[in-house]
PDB file of N, CA and C in Angstrom:
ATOM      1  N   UNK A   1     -79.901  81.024 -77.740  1.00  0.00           N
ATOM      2  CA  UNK A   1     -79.352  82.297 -77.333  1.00  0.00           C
ATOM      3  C   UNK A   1     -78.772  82.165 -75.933  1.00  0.00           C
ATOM      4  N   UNK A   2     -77.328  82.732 -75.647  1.00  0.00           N
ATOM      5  CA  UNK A   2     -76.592  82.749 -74.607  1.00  0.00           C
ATOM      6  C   UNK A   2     -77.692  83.811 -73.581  1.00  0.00           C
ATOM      7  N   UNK A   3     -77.395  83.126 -71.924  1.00  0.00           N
ATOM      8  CA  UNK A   3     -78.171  83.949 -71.071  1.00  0.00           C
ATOM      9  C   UNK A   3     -77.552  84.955 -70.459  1.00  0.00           C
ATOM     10  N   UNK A   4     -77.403  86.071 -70.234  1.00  0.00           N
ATOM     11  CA  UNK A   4     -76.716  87.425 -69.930  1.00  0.00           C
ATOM     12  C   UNK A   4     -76.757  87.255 -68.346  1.00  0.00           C
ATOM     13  N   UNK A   5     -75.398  87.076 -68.098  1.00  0.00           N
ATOM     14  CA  UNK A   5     -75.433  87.360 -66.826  1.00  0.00           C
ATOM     15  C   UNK A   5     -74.627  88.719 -65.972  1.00  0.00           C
ATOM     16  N   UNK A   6     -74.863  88.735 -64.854  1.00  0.00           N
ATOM     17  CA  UNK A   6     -74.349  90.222 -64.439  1.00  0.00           C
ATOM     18  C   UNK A   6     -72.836  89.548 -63.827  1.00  0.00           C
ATOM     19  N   UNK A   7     -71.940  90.707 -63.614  1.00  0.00           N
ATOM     20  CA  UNK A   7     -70.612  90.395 -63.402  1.00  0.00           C
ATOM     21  C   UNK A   7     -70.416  89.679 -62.096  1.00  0.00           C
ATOM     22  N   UNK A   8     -71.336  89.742 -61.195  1.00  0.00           N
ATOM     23  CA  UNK A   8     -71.142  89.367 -59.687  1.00  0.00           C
ATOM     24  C   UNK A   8     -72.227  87.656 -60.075  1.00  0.00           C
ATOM     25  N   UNK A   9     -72.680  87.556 -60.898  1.00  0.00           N
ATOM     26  CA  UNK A   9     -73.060  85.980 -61.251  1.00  0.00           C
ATOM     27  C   UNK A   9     -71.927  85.358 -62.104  1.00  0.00           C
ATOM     28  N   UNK A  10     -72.011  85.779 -62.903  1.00  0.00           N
ATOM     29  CA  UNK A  10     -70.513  85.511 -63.634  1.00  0.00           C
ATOM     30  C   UNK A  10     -69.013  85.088 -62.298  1.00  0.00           C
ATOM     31  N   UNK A  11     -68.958  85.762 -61.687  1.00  0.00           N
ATOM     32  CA  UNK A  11     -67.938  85.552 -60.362  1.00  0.00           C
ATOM     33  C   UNK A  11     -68.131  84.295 -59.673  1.00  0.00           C
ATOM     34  N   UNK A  12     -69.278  84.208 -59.458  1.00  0.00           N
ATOM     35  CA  UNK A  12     -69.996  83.246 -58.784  1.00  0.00           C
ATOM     36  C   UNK A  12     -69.860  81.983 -59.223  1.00  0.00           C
ATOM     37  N   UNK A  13     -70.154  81.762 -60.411  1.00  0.00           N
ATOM     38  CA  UNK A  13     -70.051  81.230 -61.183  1.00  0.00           C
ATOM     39  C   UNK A  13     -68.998  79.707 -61.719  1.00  0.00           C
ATOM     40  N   UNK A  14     -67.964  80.829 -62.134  1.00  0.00           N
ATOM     41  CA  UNK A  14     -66.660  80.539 -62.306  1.00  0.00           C
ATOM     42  C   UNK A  14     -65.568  80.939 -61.601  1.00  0.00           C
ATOM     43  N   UNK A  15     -66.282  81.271 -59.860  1.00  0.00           N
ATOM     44  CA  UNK A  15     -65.293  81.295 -58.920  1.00  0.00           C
ATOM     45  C   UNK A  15     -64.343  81.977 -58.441  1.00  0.00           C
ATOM     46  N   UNK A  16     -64.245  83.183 -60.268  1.00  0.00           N
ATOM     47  CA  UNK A  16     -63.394  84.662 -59.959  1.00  0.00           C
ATOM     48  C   UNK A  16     -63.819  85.252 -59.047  1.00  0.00           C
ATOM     49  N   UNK A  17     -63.037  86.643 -58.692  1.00  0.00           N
ATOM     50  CA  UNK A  17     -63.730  87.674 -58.268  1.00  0.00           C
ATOM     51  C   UNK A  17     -63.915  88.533 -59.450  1.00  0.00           C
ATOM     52  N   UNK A  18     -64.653  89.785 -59.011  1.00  0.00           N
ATOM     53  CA  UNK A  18     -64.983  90.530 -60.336  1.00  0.00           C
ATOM     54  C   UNK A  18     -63.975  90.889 -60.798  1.00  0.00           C
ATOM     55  N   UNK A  19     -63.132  91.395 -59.791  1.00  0.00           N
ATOM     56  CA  UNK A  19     -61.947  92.490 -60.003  1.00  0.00           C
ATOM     57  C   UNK A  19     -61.215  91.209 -61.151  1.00  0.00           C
ATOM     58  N   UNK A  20     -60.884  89.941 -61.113  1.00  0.00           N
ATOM     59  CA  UNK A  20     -60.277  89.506 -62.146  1.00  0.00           C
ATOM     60  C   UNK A  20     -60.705  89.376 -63.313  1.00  0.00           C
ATOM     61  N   UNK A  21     -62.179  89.075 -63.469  1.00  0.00           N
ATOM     62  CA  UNK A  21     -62.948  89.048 -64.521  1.00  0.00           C
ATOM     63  C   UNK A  21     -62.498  90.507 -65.390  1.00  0.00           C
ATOM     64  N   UNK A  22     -62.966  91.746 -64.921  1.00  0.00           N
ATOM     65  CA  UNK A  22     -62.340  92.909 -65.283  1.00  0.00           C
ATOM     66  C   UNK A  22     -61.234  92.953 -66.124  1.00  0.00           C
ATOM     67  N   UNK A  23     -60.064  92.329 -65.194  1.00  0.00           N
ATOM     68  CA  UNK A  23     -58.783  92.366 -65.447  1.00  0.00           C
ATOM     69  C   UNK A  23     -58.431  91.903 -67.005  1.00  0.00           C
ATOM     70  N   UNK A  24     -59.142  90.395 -66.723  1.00  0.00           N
ATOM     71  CA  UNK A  24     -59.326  89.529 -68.209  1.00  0.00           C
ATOM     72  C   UNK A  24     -59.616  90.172 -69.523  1.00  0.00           C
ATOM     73  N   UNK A  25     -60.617  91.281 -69.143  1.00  0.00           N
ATOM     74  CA  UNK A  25     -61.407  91.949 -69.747  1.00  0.00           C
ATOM     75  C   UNK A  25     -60.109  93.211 -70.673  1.00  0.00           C
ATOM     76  N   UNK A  26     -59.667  93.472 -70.023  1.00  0.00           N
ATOM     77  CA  UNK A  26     -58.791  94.764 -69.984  1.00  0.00           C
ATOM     78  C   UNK A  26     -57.360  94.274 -70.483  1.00  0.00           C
ATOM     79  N   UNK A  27     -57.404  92.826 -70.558  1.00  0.00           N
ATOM     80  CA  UNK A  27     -56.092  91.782 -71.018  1.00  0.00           C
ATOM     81  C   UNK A  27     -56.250  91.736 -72.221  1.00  0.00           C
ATOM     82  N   UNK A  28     -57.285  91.802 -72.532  1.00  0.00           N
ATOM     83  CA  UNK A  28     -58.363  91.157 -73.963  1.00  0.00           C
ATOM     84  C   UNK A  28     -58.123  89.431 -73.770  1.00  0.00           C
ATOM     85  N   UNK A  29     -58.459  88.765 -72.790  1.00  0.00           N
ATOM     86  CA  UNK A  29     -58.165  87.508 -72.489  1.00  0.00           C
ATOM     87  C   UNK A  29     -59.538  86.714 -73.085  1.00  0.00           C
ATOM     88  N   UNK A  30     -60.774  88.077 -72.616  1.00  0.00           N
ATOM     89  CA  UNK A  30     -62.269  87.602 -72.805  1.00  0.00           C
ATOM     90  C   UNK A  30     -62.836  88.850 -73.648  1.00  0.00           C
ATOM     91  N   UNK A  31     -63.827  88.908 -74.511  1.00  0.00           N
ATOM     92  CA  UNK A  31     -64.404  89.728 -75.513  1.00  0.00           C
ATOM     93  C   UNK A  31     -64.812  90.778 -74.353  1.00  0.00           C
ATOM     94  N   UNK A  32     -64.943  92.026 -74.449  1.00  0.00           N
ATOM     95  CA  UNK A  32     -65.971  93.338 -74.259  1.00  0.00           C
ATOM     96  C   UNK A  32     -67.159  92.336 -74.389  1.00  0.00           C
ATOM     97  N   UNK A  33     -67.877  92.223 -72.896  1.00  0.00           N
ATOM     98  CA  UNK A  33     -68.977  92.128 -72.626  1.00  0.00           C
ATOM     99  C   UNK A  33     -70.108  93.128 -73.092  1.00  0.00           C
ATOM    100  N   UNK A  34     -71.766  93.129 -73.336  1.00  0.00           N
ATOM    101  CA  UNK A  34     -72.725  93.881 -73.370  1.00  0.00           C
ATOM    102  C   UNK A  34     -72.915  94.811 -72.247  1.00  0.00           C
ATOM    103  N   UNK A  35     -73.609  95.849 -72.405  1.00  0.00           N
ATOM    104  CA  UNK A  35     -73.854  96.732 -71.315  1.00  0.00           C
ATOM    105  C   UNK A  35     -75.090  97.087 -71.200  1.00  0.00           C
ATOM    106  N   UNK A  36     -75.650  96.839 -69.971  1.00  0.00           N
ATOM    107  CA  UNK A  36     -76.999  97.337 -69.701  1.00  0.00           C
ATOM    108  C   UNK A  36     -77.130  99.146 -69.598  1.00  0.00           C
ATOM    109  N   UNK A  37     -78.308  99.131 -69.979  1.00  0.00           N
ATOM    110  CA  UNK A  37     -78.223 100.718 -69.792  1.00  0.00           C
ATOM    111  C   UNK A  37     -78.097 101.452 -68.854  1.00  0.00           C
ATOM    112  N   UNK A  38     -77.710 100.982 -68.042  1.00  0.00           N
ATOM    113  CA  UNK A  38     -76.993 101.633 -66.152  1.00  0.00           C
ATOM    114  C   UNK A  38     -75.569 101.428 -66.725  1.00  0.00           C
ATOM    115  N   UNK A  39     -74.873 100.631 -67.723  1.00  0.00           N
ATOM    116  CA  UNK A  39     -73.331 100.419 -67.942  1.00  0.00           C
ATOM    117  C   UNK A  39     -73.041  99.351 -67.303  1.00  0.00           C
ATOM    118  N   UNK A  40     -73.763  98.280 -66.842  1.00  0.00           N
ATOM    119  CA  UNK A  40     -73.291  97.119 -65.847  1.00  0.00           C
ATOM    120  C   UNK A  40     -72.949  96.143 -66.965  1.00  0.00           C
ATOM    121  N   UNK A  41     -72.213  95.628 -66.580  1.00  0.00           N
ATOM    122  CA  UNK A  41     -71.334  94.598 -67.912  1.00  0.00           C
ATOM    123  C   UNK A  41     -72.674  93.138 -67.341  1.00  0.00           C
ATOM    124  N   UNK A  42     -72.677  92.804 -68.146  1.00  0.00           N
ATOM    125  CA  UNK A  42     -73.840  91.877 -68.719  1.00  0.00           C
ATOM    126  C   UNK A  42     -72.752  90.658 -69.767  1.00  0.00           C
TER     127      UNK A  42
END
């Protein structure tokens, strides 16, 4: 099982900032992430 990470590890990560990760997101470049129940993309 894949490990859920939060968007600002994810950044970290792979060096984006969030705001592009987002972007990707909103491109459909990368799937609709999970959401924690606060709505934090996971």
């Amino acid at each position: 099982m894949a490990t859920l990470l939060t968007m600002g590890q994810a950044a970290k990560n792979t060096g984006l900032t969030p705001k592009a990760i987002r972007l990707y997101e909103l491109r459909g470049l990368i799937r609709t992430p999970p959401r924690s129940p606060g709505g934090y993309r996971l």
